[in-house]
Protein backbone atom coordinates (compact mmCIF):
# COMPACT_ATOMS: atom_id res chain seq x y z
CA UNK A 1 0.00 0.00 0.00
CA UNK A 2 2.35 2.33 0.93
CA UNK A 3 5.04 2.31 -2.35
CA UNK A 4 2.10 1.83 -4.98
CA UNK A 5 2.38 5.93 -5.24
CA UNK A 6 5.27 6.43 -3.39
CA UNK A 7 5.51 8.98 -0.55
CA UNK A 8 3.67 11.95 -1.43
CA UNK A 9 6.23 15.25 -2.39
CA UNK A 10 3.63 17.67 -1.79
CA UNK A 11 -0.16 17.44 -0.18
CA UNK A 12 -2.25 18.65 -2.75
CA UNK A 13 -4.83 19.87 -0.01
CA UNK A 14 -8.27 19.58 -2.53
CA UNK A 15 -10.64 21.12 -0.37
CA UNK A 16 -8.39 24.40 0.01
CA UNK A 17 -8.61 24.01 3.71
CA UNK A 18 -4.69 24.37 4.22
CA UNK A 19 -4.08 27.06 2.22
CA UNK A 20 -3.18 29.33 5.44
CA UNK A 21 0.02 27.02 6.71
CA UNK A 22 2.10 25.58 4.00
CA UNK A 23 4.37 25.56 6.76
CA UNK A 24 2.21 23.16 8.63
CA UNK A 25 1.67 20.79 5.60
CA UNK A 26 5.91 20.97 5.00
CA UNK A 27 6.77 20.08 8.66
CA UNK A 28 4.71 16.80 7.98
CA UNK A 29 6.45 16.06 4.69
CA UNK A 30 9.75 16.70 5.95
CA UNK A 31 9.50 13.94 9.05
CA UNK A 32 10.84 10.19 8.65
CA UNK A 33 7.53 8.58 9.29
CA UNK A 34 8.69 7.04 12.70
CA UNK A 35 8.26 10.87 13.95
CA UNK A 36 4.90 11.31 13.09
CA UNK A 37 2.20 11.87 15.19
CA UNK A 38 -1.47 12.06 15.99
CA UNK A 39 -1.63 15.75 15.19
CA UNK A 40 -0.18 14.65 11.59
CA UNK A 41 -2.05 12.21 10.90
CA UNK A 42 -5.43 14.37 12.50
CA UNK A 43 -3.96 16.90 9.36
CA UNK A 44 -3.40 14.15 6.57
CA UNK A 45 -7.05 12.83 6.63
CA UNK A 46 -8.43 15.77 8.11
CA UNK A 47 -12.35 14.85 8.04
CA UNK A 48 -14.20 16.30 4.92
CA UNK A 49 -11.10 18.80 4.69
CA UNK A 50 -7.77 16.28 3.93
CA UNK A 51 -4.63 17.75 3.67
CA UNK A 52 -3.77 14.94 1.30
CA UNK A 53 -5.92 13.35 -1.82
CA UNK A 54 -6.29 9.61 -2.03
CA UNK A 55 -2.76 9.35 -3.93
CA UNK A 56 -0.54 10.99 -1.27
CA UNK A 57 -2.78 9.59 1.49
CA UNK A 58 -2.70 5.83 0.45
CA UNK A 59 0.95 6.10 1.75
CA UNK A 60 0.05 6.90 4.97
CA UNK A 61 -2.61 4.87 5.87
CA UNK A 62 -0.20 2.30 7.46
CA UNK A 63 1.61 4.34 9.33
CA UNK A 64 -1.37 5.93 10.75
CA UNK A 65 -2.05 2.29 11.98
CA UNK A 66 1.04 2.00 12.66
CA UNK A 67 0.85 4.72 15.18
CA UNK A 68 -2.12 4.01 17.01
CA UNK A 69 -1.22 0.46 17.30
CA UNK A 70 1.79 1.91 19.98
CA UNK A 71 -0.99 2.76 22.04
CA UNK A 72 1.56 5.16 23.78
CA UNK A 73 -1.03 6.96 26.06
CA UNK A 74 -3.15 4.63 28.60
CA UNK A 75 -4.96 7.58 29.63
CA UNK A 76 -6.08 9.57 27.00
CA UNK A 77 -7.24 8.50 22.79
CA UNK A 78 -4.52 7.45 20.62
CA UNK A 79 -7.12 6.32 18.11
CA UNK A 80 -7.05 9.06 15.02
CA UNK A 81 -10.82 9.08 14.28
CA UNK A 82 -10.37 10.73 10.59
CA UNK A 83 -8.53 8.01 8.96
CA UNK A 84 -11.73 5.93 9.50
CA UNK A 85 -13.61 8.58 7.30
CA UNK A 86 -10.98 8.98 5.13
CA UNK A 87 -11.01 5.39 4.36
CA UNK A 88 -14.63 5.24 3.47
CA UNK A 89 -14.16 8.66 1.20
CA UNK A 90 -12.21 6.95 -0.72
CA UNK A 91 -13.49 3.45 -0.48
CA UNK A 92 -14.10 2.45 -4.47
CA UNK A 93 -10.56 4.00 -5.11
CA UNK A 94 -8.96 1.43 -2.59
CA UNK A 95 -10.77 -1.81 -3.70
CA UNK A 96 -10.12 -0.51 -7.29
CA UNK A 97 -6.23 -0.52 -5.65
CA UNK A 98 -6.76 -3.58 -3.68
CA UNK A 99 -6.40 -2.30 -0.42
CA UNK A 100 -10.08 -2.16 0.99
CA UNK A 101 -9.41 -5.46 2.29
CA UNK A 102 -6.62 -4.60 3.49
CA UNK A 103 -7.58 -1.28 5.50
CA UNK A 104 -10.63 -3.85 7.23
CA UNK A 105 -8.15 -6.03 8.54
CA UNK A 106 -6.24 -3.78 9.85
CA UNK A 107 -9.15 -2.27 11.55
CA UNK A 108 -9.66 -5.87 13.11
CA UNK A 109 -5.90 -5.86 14.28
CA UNK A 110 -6.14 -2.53 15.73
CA UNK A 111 -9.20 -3.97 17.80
CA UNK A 112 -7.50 -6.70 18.89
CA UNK A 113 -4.70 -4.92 20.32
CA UNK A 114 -6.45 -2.92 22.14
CA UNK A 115 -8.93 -5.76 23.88
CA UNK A 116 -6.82 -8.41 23.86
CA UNK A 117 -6.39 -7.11 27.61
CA UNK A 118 -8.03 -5.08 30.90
CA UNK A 119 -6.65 -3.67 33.38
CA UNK A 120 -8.19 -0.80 35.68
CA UNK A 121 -6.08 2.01 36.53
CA UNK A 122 -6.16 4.89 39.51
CA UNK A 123 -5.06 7.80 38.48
CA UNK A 124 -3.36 10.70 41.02
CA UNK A 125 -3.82 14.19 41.47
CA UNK A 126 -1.07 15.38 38.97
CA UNK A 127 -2.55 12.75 36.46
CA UNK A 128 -6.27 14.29 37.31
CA UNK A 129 -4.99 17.63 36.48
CA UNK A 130 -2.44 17.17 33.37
CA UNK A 131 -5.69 15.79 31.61
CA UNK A 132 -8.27 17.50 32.43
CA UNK A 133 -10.33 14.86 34.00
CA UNK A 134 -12.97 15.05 36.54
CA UNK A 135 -12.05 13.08 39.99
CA UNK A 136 -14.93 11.41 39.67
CA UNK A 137 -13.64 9.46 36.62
CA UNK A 138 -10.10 8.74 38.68
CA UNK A 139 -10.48 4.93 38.11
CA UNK A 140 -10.73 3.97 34.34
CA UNK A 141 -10.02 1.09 32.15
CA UNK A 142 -6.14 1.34 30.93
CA UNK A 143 -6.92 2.92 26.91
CA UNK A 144 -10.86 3.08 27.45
CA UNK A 145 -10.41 6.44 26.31
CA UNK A 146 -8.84 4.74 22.88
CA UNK A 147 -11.45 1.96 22.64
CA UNK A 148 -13.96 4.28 22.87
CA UNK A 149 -12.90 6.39 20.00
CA UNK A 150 -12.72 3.18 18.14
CA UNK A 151 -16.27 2.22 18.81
CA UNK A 152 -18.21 6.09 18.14
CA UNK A 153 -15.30 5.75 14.76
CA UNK A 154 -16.94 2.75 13.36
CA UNK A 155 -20.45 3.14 14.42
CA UNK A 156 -20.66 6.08 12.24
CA UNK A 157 -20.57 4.45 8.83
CA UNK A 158 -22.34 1.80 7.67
CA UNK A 159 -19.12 0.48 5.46
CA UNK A 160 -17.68 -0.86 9.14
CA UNK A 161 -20.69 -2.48 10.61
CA UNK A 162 -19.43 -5.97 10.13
CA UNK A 163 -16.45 -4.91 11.38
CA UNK A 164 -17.97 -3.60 14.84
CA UNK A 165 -20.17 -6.10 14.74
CA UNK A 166 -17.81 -9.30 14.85
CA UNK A 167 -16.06 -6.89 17.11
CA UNK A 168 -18.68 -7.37 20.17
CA UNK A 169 -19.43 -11.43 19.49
CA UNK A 170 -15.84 -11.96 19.78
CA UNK A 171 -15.54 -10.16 23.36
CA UNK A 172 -18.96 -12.00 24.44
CA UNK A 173 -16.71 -15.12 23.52
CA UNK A 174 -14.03 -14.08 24.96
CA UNK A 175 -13.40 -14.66 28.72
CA UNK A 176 -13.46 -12.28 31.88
CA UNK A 177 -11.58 -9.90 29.19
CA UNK A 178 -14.04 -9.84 26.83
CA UNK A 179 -16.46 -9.13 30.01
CA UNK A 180 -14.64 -6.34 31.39
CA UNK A 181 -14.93 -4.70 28.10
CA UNK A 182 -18.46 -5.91 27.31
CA UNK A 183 -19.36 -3.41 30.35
CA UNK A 184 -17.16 -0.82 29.87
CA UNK A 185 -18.23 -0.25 26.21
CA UNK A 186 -21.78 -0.75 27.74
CA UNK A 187 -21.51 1.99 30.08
CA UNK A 188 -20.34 4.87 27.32
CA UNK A 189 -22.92 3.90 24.66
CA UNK A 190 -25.51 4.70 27.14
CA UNK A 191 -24.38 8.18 26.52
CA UNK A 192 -25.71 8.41 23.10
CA UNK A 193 -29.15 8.47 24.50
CA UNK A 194 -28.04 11.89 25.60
CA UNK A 195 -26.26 12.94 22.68
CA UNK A 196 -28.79 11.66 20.34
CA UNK A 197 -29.66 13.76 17.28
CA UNK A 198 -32.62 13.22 14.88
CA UNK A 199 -30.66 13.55 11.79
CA UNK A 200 -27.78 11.24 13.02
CA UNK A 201 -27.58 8.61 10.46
CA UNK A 202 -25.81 6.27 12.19
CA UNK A 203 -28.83 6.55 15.21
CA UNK A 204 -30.12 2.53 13.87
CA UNK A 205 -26.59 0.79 13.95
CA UNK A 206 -26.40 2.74 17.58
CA UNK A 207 -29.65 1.23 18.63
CA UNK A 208 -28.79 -2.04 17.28
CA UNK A 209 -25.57 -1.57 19.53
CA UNK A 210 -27.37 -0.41 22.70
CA UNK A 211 -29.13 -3.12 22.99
CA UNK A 212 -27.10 -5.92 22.49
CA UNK A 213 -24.61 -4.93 24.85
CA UNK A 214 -27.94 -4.50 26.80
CA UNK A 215 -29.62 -7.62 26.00
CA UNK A 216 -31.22 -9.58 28.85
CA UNK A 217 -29.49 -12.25 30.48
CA UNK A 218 -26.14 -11.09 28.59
CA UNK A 219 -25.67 -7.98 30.15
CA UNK A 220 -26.19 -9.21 34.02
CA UNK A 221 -23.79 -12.71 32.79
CA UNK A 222 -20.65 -10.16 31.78
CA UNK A 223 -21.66 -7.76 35.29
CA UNK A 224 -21.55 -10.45 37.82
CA UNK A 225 -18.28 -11.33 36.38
CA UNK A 226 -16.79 -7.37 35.70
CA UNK A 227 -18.16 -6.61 39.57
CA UNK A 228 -16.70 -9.14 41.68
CA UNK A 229 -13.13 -8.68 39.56
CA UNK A 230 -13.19 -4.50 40.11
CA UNK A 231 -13.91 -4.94 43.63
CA UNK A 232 -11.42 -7.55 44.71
CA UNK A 233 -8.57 -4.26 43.35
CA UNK A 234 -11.28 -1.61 45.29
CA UNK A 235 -12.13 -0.07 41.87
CA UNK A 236 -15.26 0.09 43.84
CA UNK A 237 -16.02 3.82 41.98
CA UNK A 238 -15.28 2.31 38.73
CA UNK A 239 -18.15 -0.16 39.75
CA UNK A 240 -20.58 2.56 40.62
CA UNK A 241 -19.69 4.84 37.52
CA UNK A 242 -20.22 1.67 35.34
CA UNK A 243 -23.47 -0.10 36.66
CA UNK A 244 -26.34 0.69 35.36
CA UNK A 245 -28.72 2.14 38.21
């Protein structure tokens, strides 16, 4: 994928969005692509406003995974939610490539790598503060903040429902893991009751989502596992912040 174009020489910006920092856009071109970063790739496949066209960003797409696959923050996202539109903007241009496949399966890697674990985390004062997080959400999930990117990033188009889909059998299948993140992806989906919009398009695959994770008799199965393991560390807040009532 990346050397069927080559790295890009310039980023042909095709929405005029960039036209303010060439600066900006030459700083990314001039970095070996172990030195990129979020912010880069945030710019690269910039949602509706890329700084690159499918040509220059088909080179990047890899490293982008690349990237988040480090999962170098526990606390906050490492997940850059644009690729994942930029992916299905140019969808017929990468099967016409090959690489649709390709970009799935990476998607499904990316997944794994982030649930293939669980581990609860307490995070101090200093920790509180340097990210801008409530005390009330001290105990978390180590990369919650990541999976949960990944989940509201697929849910949005329909082009990654399978995707998401196989994504939640596979943790009902998959141990006190798959349990621990059964309820934790529970507990932030419940918040798109309260972000719902009317003209969201993606409002039926978040339903459909909602209540599986929801379902009776599944739901209380993963909890009386998740409950017992948080409390046996004290994560009894996590617990609280979690359950349902």
């Amino acid at each position: 994928m990346q050397y069927k174009y080559g790295k890009p020489q310039q980023f042909s910006d095709p929405y005029k969005d960039w036209n303010d920092c060439p600066e900006r856009l030459q700083e990314i071109l001039d970095k070996d692509d172990e030195d990129l970063d979020q912010s880069d790739f945030g710019a690269i496949f910039s949602e509706h406003l890329p700084a690159a066209d499918y040509y220059e960003g088909l080179y990047y797409i890899p490293l982008c995974f690349q990237y988040m696959q480090k999962k170098l923050d526990p606390i906050d996202t490492n997940i850059c939610s644009s690729v994942f539109w930029y992916m299905v903007h140019f969808k017929h241009k990468l099967e016409a490539d090959g690489y649709y496949d390709d970009c799935l399966q990476r998607i499904s890697g990316l997944i794994q790598s982030y649930t293939d674990s669980f581990e609860l985390i307490r995070l101090d004062d200093t920790e509180l503060e340097e990210h801008g997080i409530d005390k009330r959400y001290r105990e978390m999930a180590k990369h919650s903040s990541s999976v949960r990117d990944l989940v509201d990033s697929l849910v949005e188009y329909d082009e990654y429902w399978a995707v998401i889909s196989d994504w939640i059998e596979r943790l009902a299948a998959s141990g006190d893991v798959g349990s621990c993140w059964w309820i934790d992806i529970a507990s932030h989906v419940r918040c798109w009751h309260i972000l719902y919009r009317e003209d969201d398009q993606a409002n039926p695959r978040k339903e459909v989502i909602i209540n599986r994770l929801h379902k009776f008799g599944d739901y209380i199965k993963h909890w009386h596992i998740v409950a017992p393991l948080a409390a046996s560390d004290k994560f009894y807040e996590y617990n609280r912040r979690v359950a349902i009532t």
